[in-house]
Protein backbone atom coordinates (compact mmCIF):
# COMPACT_ATOMS: atom_id res chain seq x y z
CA UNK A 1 -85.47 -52.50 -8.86
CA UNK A 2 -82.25 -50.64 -9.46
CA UNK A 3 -81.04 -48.92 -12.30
CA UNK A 4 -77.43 -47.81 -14.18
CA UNK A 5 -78.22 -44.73 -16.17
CA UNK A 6 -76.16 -42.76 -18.64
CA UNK A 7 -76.58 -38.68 -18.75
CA UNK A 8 -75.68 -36.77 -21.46
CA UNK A 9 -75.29 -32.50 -21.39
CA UNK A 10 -75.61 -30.58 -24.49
CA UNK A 11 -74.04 -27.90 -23.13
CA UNK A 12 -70.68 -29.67 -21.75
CA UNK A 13 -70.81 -32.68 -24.35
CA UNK A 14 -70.39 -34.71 -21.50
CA UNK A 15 -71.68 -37.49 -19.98
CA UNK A 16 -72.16 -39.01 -16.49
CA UNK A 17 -72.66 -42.31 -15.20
CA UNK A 18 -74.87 -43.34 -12.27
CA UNK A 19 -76.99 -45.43 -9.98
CA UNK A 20 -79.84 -45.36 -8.04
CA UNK A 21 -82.43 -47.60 -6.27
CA UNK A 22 -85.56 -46.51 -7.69
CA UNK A 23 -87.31 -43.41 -9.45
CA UNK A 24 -84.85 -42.33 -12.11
CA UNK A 25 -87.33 -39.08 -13.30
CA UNK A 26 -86.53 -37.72 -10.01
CA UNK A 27 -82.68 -38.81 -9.77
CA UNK A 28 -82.17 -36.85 -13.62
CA UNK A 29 -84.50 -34.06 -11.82
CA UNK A 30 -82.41 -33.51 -9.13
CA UNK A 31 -78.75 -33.41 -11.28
CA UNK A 32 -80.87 -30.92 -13.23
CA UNK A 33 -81.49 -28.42 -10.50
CA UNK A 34 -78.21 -29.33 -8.79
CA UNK A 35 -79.89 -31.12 -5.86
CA UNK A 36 -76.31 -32.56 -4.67
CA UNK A 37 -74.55 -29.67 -4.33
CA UNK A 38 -73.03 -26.69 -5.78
CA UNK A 39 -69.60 -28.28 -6.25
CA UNK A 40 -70.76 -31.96 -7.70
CA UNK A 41 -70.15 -32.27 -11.56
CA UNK A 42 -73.71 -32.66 -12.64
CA UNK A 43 -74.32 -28.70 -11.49
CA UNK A 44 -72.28 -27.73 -13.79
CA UNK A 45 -75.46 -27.48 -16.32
CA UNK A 46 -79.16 -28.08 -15.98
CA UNK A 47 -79.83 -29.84 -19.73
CA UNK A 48 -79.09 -33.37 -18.25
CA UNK A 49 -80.87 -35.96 -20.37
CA UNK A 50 -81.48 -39.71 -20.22
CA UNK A 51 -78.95 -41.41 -22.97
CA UNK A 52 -78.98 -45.26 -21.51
CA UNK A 53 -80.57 -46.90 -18.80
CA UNK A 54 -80.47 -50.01 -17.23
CA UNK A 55 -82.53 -52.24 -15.32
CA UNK A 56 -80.50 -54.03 -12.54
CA UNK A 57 -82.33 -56.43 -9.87
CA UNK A 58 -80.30 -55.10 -7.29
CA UNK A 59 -78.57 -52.22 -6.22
CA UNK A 60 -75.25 -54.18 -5.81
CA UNK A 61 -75.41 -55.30 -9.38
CA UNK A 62 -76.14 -50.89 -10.31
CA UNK A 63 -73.26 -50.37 -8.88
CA UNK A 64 -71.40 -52.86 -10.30
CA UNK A 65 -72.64 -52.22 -13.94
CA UNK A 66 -71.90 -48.76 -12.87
CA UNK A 67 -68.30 -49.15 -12.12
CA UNK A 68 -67.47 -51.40 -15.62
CA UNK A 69 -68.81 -48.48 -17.55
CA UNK A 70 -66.79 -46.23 -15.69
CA UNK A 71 -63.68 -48.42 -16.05
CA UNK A 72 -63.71 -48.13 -19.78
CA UNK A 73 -63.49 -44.59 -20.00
CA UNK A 74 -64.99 -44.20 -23.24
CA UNK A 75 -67.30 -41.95 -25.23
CA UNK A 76 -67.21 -44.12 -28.12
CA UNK A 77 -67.56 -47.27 -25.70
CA UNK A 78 -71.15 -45.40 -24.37
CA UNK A 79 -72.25 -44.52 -27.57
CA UNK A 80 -71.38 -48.34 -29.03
CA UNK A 81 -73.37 -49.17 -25.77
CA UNK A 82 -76.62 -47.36 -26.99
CA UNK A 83 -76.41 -48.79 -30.72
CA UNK A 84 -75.72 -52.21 -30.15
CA UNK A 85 -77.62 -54.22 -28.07
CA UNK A 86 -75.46 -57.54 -28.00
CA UNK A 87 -73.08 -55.03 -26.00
CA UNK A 88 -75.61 -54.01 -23.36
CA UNK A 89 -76.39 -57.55 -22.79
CA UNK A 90 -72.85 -58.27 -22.59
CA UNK A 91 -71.98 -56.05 -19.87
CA UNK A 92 -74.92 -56.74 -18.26
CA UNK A 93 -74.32 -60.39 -17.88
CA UNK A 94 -70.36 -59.74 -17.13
CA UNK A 95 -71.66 -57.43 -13.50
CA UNK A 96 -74.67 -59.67 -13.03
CA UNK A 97 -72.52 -62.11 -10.44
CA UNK A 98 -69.18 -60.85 -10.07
C-alpha cells in the first residue's frame, strides 16, 4: 500500500505534501531529523506532524493524488480537505484512474 500524506510545521505554518510506498512513521521521522538533506524544505524544522493521510493502492495513484493537491495550491483547499470528507473522496476518486 501507498500513501499521500499532508505535514504540517508549527514553527513555519507550513505544510508539505508527499508520497511514499510504505511506513509513513518512519517517512515523518526522517523529514523530522532532516534525513534528505540539509538543503530539502522539510529541514527547515524538526516539529513535522501528520495533518492528512491517504491510503492509495498504488504508488502511481500516491503520486498522482500527490500532484492534484499540489496543483491547487491552497491552505484553505488542505484544511477543507481534512474537514470534509465528501472532498477527500472526491479527489481520491478524480487520481484513482487518470
Amino acid at each position: 500500500m501507498a500513501h499521500t500524506y499532508i505535514l504540517h510545521s508549527k514553527t513555519l505554518n507550513k505544510f508539505y505534501i508527499g508520497c511514499c510506498h510504505a511506513d509513513l512513521g518512519l517517512r515523518i521521522e526522517n523529514h523530522n531529523t532532516a534525513k534528505y538533506g540539509a538543503k530539502t524544505f522539510t529541514s527547515r524544522a524538526n516539529d513535522w506532524q501528520l495533518f492528512l493521510r491517504f491510503d492509495c493502492d498504488d504508488y502511481a495513484h500516491a503520486v498522482r493524488l500527490e500532484r492534484k493537491i499540489k496543483a491547487m495550491k491552497s491552505r484553505r483547499y488542505l484544511e477543507n480537505l481534512k474537514k470534509y470528507a465528501e472532498l477527500r473522496e472526491k479527489v481520491l476518486h478524480e487520481t484513482k484512474n487518470s
